[in-house]
PDB file of N, CA and C in Angstrom:
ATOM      1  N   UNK A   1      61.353  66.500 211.670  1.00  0.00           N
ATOM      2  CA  UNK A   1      60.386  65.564 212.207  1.00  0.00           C
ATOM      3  C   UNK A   1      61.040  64.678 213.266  1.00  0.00           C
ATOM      4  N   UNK A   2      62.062  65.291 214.412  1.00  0.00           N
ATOM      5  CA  UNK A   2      62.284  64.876 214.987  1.00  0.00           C
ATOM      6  C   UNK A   2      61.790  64.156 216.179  1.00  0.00           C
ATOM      7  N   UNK A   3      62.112  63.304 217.310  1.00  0.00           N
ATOM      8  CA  UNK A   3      60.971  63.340 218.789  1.00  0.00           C
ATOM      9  C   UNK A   3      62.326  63.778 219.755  1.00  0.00           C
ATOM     10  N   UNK A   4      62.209  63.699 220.926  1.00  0.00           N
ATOM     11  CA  UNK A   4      63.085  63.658 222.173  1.00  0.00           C
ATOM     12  C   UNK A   4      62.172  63.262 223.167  1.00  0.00           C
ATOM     13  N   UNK A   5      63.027  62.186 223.473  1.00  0.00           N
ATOM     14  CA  UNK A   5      62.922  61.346 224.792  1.00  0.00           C
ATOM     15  C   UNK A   5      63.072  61.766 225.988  1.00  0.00           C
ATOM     16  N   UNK A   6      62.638  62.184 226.802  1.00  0.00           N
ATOM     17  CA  UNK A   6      63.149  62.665 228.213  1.00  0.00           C
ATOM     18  C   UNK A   6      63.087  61.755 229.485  1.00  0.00           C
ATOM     19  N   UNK A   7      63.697  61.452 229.675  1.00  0.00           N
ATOM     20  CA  UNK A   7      63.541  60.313 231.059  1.00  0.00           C
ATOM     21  C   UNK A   7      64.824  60.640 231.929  1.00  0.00           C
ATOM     22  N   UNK A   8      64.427  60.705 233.258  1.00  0.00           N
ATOM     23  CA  UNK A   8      65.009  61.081 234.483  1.00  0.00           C
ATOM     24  C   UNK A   8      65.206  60.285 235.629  1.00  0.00           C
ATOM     25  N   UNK A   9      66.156  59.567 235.922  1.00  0.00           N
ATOM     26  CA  UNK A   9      66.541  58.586 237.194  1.00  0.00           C
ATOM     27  C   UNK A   9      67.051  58.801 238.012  1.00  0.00           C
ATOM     28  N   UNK A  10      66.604  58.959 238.832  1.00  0.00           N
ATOM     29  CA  UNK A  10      67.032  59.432 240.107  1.00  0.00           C
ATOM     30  C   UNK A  10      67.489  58.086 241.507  1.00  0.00           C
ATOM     31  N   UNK A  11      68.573  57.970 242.209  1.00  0.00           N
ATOM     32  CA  UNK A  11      68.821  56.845 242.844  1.00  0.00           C
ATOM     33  C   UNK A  11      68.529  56.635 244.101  1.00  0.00           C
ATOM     34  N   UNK A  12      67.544  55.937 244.469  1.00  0.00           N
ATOM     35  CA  UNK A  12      67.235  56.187 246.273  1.00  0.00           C
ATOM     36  C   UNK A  12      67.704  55.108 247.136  1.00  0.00           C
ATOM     37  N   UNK A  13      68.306  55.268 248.200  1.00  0.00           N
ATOM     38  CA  UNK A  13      69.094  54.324 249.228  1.00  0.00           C
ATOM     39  C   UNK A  13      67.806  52.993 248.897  1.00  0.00           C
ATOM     40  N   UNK A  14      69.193  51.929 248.845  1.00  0.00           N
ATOM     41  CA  UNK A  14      68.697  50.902 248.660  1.00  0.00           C
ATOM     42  C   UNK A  14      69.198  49.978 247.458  1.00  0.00           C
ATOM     43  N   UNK A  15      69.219  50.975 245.906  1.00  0.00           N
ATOM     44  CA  UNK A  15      69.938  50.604 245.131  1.00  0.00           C
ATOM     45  C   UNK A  15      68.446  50.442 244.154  1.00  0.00           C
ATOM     46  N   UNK A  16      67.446  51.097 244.474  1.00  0.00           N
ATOM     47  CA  UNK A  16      66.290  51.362 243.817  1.00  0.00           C
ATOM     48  C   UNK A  16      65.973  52.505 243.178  1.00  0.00           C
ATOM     49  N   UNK A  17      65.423  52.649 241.946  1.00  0.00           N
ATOM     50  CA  UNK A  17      65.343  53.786 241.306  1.00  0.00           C
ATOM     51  C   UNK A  17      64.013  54.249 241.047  1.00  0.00           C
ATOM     52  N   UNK A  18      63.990  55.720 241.167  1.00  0.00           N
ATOM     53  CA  UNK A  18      62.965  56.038 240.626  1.00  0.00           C
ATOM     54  C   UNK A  18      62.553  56.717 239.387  1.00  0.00           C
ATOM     55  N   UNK A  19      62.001  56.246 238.777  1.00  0.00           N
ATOM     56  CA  UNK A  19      61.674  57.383 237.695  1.00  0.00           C
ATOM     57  C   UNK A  19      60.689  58.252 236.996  1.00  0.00           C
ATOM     58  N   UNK A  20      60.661  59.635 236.821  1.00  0.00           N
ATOM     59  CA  UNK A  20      59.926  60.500 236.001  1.00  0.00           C
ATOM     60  C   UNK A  20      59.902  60.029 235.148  1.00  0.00           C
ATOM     61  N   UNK A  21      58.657  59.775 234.079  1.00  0.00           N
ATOM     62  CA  UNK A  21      58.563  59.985 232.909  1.00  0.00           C
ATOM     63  C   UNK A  21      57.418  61.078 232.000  1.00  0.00           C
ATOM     64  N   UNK A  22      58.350  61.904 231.387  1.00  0.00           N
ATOM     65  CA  UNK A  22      57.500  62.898 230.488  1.00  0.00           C
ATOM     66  C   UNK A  22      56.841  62.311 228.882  1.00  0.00           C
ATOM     67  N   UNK A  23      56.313  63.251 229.277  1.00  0.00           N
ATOM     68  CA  UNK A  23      55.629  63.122 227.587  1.00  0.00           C
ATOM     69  C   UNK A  23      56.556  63.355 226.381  1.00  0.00           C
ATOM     70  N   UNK A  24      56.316  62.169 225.463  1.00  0.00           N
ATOM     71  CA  UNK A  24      57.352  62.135 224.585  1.00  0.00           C
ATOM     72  C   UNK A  24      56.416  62.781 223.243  1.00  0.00           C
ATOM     73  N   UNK A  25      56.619  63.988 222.093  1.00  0.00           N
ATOM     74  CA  UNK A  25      55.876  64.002 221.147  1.00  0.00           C
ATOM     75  C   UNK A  25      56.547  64.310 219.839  1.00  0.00           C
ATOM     76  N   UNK A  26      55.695  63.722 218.890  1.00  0.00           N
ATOM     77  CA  UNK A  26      56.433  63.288 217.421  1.00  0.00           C
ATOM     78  C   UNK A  26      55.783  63.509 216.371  1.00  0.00           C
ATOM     79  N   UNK A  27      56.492  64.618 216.216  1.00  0.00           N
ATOM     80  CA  UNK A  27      55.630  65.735 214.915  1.00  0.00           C
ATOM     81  C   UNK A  27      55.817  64.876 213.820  1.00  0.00           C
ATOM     82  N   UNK A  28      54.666  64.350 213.034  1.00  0.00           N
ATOM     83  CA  UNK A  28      54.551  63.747 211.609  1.00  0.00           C
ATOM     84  C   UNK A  28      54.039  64.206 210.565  1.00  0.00           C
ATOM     85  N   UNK A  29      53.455  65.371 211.006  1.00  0.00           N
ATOM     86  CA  UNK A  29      52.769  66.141 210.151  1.00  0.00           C
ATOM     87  C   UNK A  29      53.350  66.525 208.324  1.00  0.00           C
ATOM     88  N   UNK A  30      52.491  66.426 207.458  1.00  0.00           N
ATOM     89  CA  UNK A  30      53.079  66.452 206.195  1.00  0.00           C
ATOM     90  C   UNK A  30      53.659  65.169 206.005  1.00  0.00           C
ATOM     91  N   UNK A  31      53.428  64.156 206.501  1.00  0.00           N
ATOM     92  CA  UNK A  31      54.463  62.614 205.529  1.00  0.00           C
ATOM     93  C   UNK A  31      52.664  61.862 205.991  1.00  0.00           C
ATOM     94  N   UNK A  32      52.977  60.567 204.548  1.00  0.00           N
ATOM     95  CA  UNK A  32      51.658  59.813 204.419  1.00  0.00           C
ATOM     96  C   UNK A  32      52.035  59.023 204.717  1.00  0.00           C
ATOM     97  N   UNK A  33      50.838  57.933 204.702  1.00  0.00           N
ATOM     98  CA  UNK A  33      50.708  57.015 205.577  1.00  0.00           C
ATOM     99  C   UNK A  33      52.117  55.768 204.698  1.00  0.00           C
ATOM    100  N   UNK A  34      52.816  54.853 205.003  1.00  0.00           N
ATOM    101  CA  UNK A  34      53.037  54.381 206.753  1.00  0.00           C
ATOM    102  C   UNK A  34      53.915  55.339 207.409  1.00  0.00           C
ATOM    103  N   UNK A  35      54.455  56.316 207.006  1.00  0.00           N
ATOM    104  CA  UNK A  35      55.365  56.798 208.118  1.00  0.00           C
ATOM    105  C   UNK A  35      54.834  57.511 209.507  1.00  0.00           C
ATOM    106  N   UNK A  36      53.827  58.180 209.676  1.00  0.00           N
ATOM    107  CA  UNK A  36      53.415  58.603 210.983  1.00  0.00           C
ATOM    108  C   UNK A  36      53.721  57.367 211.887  1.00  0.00           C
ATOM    109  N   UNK A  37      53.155  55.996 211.445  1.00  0.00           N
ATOM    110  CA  UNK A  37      53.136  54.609 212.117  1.00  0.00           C
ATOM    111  C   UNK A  37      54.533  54.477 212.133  1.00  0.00           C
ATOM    112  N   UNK A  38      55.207  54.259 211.212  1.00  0.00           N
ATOM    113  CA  UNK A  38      56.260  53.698 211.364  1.00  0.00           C
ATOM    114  C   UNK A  38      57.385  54.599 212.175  1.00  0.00           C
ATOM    115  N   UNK A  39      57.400  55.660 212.495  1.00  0.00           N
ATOM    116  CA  UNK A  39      58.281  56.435 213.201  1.00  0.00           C
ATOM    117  C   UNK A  39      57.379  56.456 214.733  1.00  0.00           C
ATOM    118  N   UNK A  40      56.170  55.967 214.828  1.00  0.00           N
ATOM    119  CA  UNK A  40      55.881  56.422 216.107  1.00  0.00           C
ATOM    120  C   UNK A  40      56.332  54.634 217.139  1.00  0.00           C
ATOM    121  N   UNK A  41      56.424  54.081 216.274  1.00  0.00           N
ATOM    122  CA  UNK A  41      57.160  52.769 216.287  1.00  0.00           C
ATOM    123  C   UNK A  41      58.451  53.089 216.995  1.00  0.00           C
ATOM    124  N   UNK A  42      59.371  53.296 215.994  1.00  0.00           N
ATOM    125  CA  UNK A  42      60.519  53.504 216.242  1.00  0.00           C
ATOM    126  C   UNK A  42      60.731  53.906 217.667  1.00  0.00           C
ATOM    127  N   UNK A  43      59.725  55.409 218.225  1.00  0.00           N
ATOM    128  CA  UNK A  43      59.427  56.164 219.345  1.00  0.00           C
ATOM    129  C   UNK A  43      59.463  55.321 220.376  1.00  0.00           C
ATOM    130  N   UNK A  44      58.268  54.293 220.057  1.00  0.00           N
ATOM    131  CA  UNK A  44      57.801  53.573 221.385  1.00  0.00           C
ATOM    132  C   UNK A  44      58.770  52.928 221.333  1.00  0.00           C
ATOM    133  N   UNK A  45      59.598  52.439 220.562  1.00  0.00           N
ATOM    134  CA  UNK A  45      60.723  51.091 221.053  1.00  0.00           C
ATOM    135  C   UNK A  45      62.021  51.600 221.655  1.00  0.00           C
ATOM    136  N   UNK A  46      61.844  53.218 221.253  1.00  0.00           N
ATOM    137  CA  UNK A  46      62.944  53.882 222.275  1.00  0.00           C
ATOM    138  C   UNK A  46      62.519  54.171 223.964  1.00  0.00           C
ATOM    139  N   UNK A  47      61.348  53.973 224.405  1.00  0.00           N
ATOM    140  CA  UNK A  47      60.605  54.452 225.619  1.00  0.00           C
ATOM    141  C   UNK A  47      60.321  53.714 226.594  1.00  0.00           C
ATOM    142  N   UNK A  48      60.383  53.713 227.878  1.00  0.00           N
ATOM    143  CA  UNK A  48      60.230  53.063 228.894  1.00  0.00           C
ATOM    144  C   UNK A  48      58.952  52.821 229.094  1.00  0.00           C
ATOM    145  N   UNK A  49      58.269  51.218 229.550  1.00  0.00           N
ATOM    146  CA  UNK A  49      56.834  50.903 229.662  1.00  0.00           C
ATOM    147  C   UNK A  49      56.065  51.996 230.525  1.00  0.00           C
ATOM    148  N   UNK A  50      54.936  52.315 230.441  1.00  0.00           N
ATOM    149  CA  UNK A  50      54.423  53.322 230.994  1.00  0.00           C
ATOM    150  C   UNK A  50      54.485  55.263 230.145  1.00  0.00           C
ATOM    151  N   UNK A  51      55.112  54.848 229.578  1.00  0.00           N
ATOM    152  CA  UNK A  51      55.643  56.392 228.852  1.00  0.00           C
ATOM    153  C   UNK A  51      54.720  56.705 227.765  1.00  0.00           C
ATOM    154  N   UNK A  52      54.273  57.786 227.538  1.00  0.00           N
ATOM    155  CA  UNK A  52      53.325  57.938 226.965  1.00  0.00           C
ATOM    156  C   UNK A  52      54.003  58.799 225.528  1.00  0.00           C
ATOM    157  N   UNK A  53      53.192  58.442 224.610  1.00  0.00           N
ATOM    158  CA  UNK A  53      53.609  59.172 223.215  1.00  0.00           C
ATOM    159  C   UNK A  53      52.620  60.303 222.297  1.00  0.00           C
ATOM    160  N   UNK A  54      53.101  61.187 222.313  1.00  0.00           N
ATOM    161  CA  UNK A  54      51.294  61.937 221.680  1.00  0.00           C
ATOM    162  C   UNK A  54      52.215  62.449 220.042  1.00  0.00           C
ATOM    163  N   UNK A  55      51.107  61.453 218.821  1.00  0.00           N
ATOM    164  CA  UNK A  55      51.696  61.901 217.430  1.00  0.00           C
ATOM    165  C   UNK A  55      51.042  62.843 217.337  1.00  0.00           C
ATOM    166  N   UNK A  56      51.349  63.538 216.324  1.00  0.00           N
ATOM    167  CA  UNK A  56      50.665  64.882 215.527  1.00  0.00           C
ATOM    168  C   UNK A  56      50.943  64.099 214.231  1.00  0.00           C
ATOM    169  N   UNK A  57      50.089  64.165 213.302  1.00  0.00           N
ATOM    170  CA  UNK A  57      50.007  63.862 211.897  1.00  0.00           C
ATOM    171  C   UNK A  57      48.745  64.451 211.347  1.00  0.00           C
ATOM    172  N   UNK A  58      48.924  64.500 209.883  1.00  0.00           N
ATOM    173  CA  UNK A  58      47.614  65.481 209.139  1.00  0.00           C
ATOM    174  C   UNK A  58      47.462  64.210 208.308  1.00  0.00           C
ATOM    175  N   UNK A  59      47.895  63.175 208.630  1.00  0.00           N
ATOM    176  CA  UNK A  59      47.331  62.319 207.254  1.00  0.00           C
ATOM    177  C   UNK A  59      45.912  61.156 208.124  1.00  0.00           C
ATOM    178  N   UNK A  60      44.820  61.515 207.332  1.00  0.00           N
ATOM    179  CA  UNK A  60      43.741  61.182 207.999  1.00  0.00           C
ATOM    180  C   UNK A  60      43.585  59.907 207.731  1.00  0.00           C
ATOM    181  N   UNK A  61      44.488  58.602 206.898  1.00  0.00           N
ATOM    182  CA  UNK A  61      44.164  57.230 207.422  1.00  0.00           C
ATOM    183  C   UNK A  61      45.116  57.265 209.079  1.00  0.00           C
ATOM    184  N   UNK A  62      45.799  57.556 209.477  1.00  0.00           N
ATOM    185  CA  UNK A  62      46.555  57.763 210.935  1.00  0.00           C
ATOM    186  C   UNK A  62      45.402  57.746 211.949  1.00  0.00           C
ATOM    187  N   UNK A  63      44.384  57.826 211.711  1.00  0.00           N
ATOM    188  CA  UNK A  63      43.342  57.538 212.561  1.00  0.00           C
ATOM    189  C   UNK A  63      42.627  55.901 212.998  1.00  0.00           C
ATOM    190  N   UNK A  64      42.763  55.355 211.280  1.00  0.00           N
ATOM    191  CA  UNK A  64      42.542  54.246 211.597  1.00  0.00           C
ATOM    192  C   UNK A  64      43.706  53.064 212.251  1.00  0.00           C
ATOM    193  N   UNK A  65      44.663  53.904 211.290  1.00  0.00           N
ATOM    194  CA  UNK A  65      46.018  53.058 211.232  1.00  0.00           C
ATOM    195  C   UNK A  65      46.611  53.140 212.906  1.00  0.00           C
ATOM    196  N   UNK A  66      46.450  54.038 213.858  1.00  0.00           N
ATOM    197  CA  UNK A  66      46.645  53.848 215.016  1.00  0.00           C
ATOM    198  C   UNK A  66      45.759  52.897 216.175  1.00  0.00           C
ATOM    199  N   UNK A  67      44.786  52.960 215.361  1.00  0.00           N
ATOM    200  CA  UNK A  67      43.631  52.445 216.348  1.00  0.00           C
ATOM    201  C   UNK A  67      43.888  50.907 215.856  1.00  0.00           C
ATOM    202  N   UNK A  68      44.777  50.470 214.732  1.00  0.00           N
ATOM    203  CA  UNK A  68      44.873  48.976 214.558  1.00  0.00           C
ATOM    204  C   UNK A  68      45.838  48.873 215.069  1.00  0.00           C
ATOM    205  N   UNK A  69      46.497  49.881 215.157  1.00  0.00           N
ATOM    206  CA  UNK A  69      48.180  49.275 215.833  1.00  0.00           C
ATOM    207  C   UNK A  69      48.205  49.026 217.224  1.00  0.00           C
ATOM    208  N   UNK A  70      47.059  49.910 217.948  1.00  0.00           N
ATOM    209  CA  UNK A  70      46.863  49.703 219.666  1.00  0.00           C
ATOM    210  C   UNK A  70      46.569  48.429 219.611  1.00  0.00           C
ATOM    211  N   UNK A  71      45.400  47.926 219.161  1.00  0.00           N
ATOM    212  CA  UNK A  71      44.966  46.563 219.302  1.00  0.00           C
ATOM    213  C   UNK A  71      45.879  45.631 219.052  1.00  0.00           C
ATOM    214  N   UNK A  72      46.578  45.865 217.829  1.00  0.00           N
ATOM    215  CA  UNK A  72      47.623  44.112 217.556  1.00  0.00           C
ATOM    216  C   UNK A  72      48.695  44.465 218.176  1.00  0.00           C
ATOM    217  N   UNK A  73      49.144  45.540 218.654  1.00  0.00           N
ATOM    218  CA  UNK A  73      50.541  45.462 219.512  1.00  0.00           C
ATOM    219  C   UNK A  73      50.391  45.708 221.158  1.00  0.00           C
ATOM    220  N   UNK A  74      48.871  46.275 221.470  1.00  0.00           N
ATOM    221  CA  UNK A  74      49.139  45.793 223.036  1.00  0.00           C
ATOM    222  C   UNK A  74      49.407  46.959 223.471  1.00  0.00           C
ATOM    223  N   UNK A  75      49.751  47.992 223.317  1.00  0.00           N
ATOM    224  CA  UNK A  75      50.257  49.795 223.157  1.00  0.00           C
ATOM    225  C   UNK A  75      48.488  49.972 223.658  1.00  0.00           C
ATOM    226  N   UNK A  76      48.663  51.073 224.547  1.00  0.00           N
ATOM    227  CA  UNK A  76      47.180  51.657 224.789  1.00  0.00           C
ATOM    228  C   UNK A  76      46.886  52.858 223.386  1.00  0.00           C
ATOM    229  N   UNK A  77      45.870  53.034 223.373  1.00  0.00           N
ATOM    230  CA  UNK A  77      45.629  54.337 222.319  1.00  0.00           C
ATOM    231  C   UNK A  77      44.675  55.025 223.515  1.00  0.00           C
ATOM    232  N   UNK A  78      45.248  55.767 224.381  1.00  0.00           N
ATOM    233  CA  UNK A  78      44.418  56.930 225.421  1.00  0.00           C
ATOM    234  C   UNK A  78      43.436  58.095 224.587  1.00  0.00           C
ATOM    235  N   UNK A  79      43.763  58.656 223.615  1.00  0.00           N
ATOM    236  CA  UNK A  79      43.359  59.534 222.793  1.00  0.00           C
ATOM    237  C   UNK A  79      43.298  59.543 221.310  1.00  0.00           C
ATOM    238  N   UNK A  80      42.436  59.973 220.592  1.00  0.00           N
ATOM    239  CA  UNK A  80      42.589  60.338 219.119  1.00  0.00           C
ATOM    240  C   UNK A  80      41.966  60.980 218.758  1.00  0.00           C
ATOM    241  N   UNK A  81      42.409  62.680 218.652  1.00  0.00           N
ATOM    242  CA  UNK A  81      41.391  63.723 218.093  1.00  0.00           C
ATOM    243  C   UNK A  81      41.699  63.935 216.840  1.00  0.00           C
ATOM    244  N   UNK A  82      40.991  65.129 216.578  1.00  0.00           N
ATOM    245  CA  UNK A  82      41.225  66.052 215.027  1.00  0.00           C
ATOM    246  C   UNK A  82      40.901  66.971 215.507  1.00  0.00           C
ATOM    247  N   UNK A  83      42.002  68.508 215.397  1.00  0.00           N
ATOM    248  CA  UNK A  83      41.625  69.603 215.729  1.00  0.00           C
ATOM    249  C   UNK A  83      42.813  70.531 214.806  1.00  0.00           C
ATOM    250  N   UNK A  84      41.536  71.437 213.608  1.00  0.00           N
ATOM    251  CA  UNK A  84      42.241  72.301 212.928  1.00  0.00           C
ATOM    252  C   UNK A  84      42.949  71.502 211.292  1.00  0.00           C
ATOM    253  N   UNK A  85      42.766  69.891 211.045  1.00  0.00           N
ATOM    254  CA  UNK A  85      43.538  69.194 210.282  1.00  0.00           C
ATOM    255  C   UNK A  85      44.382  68.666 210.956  1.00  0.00           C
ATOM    256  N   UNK A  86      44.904  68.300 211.896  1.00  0.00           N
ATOM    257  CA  UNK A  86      45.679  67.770 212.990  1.00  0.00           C
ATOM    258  C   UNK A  86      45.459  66.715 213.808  1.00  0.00           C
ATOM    259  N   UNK A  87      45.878  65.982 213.333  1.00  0.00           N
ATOM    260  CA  UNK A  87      45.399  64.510 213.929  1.00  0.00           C
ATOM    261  C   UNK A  87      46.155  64.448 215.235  1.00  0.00           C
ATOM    262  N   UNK A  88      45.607  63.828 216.339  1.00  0.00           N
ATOM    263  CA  UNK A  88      46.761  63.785 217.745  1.00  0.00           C
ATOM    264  C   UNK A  88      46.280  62.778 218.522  1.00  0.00           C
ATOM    265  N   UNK A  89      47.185  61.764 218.380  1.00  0.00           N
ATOM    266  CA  UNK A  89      46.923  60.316 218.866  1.00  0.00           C
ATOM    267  C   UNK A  89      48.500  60.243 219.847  1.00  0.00           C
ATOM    268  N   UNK A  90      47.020  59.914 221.210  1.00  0.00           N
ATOM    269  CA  UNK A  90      48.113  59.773 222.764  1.00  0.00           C
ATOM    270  C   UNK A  90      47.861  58.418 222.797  1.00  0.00           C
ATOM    271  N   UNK A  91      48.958  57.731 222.955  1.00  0.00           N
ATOM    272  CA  UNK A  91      49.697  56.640 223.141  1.00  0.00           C
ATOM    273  C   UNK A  91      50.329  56.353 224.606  1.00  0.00           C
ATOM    274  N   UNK A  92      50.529  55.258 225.124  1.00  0.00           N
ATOM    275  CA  UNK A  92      51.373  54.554 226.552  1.00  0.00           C
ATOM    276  C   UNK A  92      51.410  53.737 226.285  1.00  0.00           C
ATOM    277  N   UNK A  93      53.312  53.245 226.088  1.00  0.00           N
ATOM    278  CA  UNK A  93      53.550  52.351 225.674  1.00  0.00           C
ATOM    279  C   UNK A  93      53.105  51.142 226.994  1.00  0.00           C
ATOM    280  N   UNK A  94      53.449  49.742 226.609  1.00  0.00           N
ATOM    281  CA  UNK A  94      52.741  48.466 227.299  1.00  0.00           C
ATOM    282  C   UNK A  94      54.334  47.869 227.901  1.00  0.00           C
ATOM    283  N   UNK A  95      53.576  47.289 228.526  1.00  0.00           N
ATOM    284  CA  UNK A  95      55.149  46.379 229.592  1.00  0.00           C
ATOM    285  C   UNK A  95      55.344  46.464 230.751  1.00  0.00           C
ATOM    286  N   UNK A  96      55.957  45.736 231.258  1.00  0.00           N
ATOM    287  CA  UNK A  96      56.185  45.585 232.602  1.00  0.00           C
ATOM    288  C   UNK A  96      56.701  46.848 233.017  1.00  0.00           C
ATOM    289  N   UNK A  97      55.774  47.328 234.427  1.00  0.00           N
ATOM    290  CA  UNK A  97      56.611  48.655 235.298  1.00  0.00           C
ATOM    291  C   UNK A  97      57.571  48.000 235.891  1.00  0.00           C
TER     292      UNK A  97
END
């Protein structure tokens, strides 16, 4: 139930950087509730503002439990389906670009 981070900096005259950011995703599938939350936590506090996070989890309070966490932490919630038993909640984390 690992994630990987991918972020890419590249240096342009001036001493300004630019950066790619990919999609970060974090298989939770099979663990109950708080851990989908609490590891997608962990995720976002590893990730640069703007970076987006998409969980996978099968545990169906993760539906509500994300949609409270967008609101009190300020984190967008872009998405939240169910497809197949598969919960998949897209996330971008909040903060200054």
């Amino acid at each position: 139930m690992a994630y990987t981070v991918a972020l890419a900096v590249r240096e342009r005259r001036g001493g300004m950087s630019e950066r790619q950011l990919e999609l970060v995703e974090l298989d939770t599938k099979g663990l109950n509730c708080p851990m989908p939350l609490l590891k997608a936590k962990r995720a976002l506090n590893a990730m640069a503002p703007g970076q987006q996070l998409r969980v996978l989890a099968t545990d169906q309070g993760s539906v509500r439990d994300f949609r409270v966490f967008a609101e009190q932490s300020g984190h967008l919630l872009l998405a939240s389906e169910e497809t197949d038993g598969v919960y998949i909640h897209l996330l971008q984390k909040s903060g200054p670009y």
